[in-house]
PDB file of N, CA and C in Angstrom:
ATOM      1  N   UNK A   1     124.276 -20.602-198.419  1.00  0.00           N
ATOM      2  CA  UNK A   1     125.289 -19.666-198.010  1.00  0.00           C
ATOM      3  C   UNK A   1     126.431 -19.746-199.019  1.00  0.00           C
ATOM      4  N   UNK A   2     127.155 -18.500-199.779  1.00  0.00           N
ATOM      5  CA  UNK A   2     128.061 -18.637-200.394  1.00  0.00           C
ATOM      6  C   UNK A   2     129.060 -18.163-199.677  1.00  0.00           C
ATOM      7  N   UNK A   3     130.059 -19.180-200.175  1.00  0.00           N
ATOM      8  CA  UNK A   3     131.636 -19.345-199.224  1.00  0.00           C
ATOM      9  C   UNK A   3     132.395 -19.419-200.134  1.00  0.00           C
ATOM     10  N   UNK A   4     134.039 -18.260-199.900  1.00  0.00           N
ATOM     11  CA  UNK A   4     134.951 -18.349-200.874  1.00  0.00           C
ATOM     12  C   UNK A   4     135.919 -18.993-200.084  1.00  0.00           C
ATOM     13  N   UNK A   5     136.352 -20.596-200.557  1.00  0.00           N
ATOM     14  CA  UNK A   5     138.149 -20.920-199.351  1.00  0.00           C
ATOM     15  C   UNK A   5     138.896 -21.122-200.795  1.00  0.00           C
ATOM     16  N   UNK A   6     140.452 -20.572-199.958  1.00  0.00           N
ATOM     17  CA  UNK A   6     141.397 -21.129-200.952  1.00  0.00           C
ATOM     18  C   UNK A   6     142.647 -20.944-200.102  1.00  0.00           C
ATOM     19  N   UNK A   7     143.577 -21.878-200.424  1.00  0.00           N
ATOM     20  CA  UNK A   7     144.307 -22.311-199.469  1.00  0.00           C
ATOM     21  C   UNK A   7     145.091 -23.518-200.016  1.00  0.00           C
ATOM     22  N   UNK A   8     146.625 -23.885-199.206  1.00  0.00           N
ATOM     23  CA  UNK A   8     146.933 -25.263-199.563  1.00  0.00           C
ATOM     24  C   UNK A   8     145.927 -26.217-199.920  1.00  0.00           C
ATOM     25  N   UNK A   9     146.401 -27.302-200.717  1.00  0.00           N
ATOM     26  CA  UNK A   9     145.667 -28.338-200.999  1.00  0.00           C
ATOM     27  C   UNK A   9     144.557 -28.274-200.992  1.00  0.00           C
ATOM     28  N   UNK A  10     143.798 -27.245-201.705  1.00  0.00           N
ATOM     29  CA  UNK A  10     142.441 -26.545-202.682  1.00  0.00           C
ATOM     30  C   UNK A  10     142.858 -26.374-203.779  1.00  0.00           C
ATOM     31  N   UNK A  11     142.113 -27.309-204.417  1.00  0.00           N
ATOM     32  CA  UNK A  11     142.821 -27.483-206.174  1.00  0.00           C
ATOM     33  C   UNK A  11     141.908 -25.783-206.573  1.00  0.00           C
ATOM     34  N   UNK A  12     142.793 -24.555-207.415  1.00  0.00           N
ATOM     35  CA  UNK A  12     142.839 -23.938-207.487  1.00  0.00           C
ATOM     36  C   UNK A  12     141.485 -24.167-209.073  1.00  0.00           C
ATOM     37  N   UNK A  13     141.527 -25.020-209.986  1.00  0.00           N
ATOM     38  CA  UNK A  13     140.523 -25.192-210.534  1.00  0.00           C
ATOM     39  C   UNK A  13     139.428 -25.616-210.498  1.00  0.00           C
ATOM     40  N   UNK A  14     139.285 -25.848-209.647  1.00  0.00           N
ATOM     41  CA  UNK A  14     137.866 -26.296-208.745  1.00  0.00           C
ATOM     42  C   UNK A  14     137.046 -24.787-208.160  1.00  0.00           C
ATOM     43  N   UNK A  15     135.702 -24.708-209.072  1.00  0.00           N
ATOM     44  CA  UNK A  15     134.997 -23.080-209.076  1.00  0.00           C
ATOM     45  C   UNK A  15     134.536 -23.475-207.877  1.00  0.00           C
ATOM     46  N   UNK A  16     133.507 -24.596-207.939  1.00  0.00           N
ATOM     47  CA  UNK A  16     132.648 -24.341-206.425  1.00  0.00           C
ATOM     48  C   UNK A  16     132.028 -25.804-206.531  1.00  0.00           C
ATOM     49  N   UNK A  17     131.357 -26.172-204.979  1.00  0.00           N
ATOM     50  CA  UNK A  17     131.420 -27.692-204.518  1.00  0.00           C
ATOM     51  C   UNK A  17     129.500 -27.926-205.868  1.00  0.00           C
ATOM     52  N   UNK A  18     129.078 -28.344-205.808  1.00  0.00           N
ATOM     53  CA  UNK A  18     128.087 -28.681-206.650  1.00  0.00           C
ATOM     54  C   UNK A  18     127.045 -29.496-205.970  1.00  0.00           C
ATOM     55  N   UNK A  19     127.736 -29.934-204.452  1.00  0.00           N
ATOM     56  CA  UNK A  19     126.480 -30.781-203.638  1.00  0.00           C
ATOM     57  C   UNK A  19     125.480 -29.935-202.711  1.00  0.00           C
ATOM     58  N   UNK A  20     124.747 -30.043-201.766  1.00  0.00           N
ATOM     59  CA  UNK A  20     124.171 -29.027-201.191  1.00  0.00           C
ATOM     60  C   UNK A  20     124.663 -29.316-200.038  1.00  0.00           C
ATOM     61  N   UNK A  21     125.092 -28.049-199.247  1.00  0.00           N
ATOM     62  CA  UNK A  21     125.443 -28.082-197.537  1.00  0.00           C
ATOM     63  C   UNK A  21     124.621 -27.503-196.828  1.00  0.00           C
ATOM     64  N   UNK A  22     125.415 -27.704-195.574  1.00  0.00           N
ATOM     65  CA  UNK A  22     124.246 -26.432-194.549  1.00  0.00           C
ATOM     66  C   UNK A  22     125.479 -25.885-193.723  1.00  0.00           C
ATOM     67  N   UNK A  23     125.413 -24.651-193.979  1.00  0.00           N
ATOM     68  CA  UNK A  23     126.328 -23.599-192.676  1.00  0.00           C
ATOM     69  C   UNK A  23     126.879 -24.573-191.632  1.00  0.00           C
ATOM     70  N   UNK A  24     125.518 -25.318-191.068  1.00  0.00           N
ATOM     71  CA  UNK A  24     126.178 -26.177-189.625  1.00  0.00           C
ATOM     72  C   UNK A  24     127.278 -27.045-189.949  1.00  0.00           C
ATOM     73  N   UNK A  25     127.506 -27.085-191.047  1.00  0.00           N
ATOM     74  CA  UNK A  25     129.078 -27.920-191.798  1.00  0.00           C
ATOM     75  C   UNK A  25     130.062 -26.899-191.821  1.00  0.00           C
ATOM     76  N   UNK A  26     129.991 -25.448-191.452  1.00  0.00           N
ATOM     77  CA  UNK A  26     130.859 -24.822-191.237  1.00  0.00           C
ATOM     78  C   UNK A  26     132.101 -24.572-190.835  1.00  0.00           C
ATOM     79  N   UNK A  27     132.204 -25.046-189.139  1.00  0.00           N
ATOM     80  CA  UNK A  27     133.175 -25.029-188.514  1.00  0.00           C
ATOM     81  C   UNK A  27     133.441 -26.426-188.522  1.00  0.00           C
ATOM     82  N   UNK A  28     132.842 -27.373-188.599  1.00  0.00           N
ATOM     83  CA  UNK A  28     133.778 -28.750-188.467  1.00  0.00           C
ATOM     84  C   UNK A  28     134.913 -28.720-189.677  1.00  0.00           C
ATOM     85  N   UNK A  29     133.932 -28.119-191.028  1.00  0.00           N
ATOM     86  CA  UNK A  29     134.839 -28.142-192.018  1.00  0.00           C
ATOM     87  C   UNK A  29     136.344 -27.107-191.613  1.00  0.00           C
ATOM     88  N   UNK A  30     136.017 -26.155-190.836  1.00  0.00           N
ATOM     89  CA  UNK A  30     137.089 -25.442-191.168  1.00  0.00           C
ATOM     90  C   UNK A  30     138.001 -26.117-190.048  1.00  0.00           C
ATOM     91  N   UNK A  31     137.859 -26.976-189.007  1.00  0.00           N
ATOM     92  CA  UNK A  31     138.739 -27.041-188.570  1.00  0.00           C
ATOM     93  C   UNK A  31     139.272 -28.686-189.196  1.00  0.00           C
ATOM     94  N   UNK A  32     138.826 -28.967-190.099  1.00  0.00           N
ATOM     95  CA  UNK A  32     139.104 -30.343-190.870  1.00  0.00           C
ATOM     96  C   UNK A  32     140.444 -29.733-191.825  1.00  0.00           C
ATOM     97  N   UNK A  33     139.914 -28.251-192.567  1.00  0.00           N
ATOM     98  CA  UNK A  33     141.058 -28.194-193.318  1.00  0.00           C
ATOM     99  C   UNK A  33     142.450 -27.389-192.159  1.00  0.00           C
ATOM    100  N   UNK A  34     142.016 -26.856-191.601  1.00  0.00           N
ATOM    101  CA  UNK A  34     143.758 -26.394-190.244  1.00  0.00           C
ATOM    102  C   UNK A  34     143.813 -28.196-189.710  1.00  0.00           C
ATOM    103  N   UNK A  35     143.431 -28.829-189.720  1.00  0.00           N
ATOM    104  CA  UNK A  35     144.036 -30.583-188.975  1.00  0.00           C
ATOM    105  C   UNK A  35     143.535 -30.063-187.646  1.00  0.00           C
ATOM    106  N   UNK A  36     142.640 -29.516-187.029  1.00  0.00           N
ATOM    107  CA  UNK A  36     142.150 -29.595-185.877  1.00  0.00           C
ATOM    108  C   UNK A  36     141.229 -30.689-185.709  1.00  0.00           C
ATOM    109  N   UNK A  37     141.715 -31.169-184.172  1.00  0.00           N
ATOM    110  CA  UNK A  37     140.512 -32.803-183.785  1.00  0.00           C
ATOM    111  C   UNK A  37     139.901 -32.055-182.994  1.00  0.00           C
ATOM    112  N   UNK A  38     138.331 -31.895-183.398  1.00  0.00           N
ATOM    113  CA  UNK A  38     137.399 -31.678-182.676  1.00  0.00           C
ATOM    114  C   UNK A  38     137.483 -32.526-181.100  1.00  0.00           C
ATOM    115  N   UNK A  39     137.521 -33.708-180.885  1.00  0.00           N
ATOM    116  CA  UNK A  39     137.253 -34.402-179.855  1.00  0.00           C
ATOM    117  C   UNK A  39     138.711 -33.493-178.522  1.00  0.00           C
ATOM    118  N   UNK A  40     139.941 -33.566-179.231  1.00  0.00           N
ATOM    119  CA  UNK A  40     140.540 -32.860-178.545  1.00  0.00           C
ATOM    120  C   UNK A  40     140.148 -31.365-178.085  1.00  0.00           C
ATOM    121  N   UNK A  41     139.734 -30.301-179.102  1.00  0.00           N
ATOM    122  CA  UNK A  41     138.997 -29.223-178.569  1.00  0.00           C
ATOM    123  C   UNK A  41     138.147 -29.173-177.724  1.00  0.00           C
ATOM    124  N   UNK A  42     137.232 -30.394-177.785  1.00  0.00           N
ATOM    125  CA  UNK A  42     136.344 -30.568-176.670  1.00  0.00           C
ATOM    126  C   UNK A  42     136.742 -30.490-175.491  1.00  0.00           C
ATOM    127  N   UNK A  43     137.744 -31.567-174.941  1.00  0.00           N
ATOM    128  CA  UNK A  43     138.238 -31.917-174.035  1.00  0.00           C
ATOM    129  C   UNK A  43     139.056 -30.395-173.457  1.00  0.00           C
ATOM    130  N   UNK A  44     139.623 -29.482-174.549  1.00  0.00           N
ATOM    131  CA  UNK A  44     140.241 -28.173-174.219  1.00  0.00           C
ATOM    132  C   UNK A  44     139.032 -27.083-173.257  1.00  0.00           C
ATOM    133  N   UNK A  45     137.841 -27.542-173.774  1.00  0.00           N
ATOM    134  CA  UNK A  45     136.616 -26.620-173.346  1.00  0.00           C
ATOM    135  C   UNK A  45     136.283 -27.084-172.398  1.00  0.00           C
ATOM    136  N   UNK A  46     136.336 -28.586-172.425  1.00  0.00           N
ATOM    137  CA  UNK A  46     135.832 -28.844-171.036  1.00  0.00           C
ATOM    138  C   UNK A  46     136.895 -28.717-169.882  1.00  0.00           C
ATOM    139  N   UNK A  47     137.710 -28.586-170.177  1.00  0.00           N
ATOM    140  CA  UNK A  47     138.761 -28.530-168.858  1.00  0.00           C
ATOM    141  C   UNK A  47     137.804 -27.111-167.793  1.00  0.00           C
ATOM    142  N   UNK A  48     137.613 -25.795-169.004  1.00  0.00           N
ATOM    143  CA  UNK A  48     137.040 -24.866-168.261  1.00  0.00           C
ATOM    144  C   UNK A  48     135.478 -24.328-168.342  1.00  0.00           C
ATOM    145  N   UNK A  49     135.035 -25.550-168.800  1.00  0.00           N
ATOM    146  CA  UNK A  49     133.289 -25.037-168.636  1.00  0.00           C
ATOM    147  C   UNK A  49     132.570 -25.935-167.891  1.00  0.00           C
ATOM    148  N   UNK A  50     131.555 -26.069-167.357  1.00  0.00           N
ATOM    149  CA  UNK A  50     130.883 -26.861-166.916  1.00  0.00           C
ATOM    150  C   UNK A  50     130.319 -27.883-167.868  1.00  0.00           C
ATOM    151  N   UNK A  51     129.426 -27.398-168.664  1.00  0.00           N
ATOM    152  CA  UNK A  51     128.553 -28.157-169.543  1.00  0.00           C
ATOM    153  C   UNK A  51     129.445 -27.841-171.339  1.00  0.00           C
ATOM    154  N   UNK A  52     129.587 -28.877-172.013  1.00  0.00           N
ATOM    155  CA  UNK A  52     130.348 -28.921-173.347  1.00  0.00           C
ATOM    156  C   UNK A  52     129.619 -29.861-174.217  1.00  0.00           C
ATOM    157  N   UNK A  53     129.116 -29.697-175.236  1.00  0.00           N
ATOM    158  CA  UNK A  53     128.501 -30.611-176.011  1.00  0.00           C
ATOM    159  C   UNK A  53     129.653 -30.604-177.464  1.00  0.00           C
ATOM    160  N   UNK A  54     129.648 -31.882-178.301  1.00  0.00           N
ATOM    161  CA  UNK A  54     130.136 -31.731-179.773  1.00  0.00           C
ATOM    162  C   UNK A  54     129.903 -30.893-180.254  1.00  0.00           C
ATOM    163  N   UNK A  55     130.222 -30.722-181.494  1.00  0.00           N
ATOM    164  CA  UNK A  55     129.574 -29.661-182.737  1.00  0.00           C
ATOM    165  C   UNK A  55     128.373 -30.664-183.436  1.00  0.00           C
ATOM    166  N   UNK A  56     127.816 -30.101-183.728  1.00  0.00           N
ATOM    167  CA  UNK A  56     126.692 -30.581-185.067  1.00  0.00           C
ATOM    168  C   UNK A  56     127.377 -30.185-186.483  1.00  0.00           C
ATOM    169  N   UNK A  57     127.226 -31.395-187.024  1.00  0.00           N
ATOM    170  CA  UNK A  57     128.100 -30.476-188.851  1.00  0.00           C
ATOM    171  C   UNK A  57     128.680 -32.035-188.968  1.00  0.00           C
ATOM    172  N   UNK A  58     129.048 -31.906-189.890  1.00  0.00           N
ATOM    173  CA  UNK A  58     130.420 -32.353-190.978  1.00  0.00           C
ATOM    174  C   UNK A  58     131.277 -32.118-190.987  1.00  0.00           C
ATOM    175  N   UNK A  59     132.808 -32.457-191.164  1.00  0.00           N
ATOM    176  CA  UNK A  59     133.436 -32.081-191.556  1.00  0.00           C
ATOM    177  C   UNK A  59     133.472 -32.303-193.159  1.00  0.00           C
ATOM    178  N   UNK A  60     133.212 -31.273-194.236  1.00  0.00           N
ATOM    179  CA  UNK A  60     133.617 -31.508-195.515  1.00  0.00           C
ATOM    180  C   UNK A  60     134.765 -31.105-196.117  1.00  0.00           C
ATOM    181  N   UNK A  61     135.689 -31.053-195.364  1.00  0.00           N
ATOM    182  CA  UNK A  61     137.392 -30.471-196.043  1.00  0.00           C
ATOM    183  C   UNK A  61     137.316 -31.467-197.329  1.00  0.00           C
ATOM    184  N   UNK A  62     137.117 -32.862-196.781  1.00  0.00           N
ATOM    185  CA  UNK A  62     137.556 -33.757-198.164  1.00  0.00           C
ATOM    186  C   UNK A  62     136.541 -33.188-199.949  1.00  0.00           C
ATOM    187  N   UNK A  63     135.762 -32.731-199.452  1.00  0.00           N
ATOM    188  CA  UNK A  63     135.051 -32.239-200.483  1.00  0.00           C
ATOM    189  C   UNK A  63     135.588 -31.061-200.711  1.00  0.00           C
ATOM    190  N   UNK A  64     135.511 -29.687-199.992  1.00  0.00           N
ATOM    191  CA  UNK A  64     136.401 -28.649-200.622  1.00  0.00           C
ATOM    192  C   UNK A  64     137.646 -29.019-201.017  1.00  0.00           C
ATOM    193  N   UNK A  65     138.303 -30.007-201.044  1.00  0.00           N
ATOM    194  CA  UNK A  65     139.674 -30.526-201.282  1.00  0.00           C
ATOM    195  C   UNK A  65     139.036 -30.956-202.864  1.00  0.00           C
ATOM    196  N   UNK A  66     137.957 -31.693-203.202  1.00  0.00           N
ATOM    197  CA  UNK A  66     137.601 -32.216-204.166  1.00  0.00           C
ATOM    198  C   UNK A  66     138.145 -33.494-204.334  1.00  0.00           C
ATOM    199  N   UNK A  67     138.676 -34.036-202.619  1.00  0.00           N
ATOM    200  CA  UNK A  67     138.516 -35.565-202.533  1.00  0.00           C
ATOM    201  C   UNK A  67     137.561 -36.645-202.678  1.00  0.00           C
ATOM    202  N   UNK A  68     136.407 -36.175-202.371  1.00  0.00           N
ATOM    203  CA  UNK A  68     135.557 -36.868-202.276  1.00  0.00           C
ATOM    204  C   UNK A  68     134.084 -36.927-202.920  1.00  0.00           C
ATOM    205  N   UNK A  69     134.852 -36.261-204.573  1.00  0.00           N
ATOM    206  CA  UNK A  69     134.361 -36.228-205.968  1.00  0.00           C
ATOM    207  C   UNK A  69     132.804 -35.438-205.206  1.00  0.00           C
ATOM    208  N   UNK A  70     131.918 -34.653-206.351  1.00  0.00           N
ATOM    209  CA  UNK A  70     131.181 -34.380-206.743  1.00  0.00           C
ATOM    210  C   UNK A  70     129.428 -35.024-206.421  1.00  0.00           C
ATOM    211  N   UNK A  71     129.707 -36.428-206.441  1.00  0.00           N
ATOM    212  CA  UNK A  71     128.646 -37.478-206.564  1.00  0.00           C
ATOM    213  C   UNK A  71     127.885 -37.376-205.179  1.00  0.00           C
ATOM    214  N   UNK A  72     126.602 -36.662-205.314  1.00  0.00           N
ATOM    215  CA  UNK A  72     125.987 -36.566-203.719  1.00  0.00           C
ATOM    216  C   UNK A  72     125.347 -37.725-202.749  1.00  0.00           C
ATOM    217  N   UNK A  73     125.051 -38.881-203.622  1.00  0.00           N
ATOM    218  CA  UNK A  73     125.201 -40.082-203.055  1.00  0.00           C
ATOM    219  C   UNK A  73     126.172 -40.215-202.647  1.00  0.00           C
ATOM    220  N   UNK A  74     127.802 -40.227-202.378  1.00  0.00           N
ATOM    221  CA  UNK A  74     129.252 -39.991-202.067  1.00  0.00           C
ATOM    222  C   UNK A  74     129.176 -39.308-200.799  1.00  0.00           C
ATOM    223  N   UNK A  75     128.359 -38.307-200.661  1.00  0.00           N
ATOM    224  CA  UNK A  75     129.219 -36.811-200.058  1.00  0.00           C
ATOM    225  C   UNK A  75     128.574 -36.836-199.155  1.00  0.00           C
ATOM    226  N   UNK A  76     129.182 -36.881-197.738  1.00  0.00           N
ATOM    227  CA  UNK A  76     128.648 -36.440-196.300  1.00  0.00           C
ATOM    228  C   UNK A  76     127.812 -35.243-196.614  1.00  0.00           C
ATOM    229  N   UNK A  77     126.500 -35.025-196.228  1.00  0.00           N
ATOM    230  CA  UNK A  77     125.959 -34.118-195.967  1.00  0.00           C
ATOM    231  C   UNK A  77     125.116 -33.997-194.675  1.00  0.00           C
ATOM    232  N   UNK A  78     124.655 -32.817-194.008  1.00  0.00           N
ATOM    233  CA  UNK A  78     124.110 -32.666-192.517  1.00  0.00           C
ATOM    234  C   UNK A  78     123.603 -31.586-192.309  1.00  0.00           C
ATOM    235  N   UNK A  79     121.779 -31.591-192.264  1.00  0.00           N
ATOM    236  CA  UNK A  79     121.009 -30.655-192.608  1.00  0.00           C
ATOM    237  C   UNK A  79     120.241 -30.594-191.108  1.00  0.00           C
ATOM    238  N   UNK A  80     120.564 -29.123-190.595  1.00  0.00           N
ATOM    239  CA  UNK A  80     120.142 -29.099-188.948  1.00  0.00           C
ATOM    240  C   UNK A  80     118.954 -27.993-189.730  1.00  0.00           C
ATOM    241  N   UNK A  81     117.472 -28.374-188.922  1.00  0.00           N
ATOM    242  CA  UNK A  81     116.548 -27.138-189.120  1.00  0.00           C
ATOM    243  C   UNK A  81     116.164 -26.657-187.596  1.00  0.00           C
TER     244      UNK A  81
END
């Protein structure tokens, strides 16, 4: 899947990540780069649903940040089929 982010603290020279992801790293990532805690959202959903499970994913903000270098031995990755 190709994805364009740019935003605070996205080094603006940084073209694109170079490791392999999966979509299901999607939303953890995006709420990694707004500072959203998943575990708290949870708890927001569950107040009004019955049944609430985690997300599946990663968060990779630190990698679109280009914190957490390039090196895919390094890099959280999380491949749902």
């Amino acid at each position: 899947m190709s994805l364009v982010i740019r935003g605070p603290g996205i080094a603006a020279d940084v073209d694109r990540v170079q490791v392999p992801t999966g979509d299901v790293n999607l939303v953890p990532t995006l709420f990694g780069l707004v500072g959203a805690d998943p575990a708290d959202l949870l708890d927001a959903v569950a107040a009004h649903r019955a049944e609430v499970h985690p997300l599946p994913g990663r968060d990779l903000a630190d990698v679109v940040r280009d914190r957490a270098g390039q090196d895919p031995a390094d890099t959280p990755i999380y491949f749902m089929a």
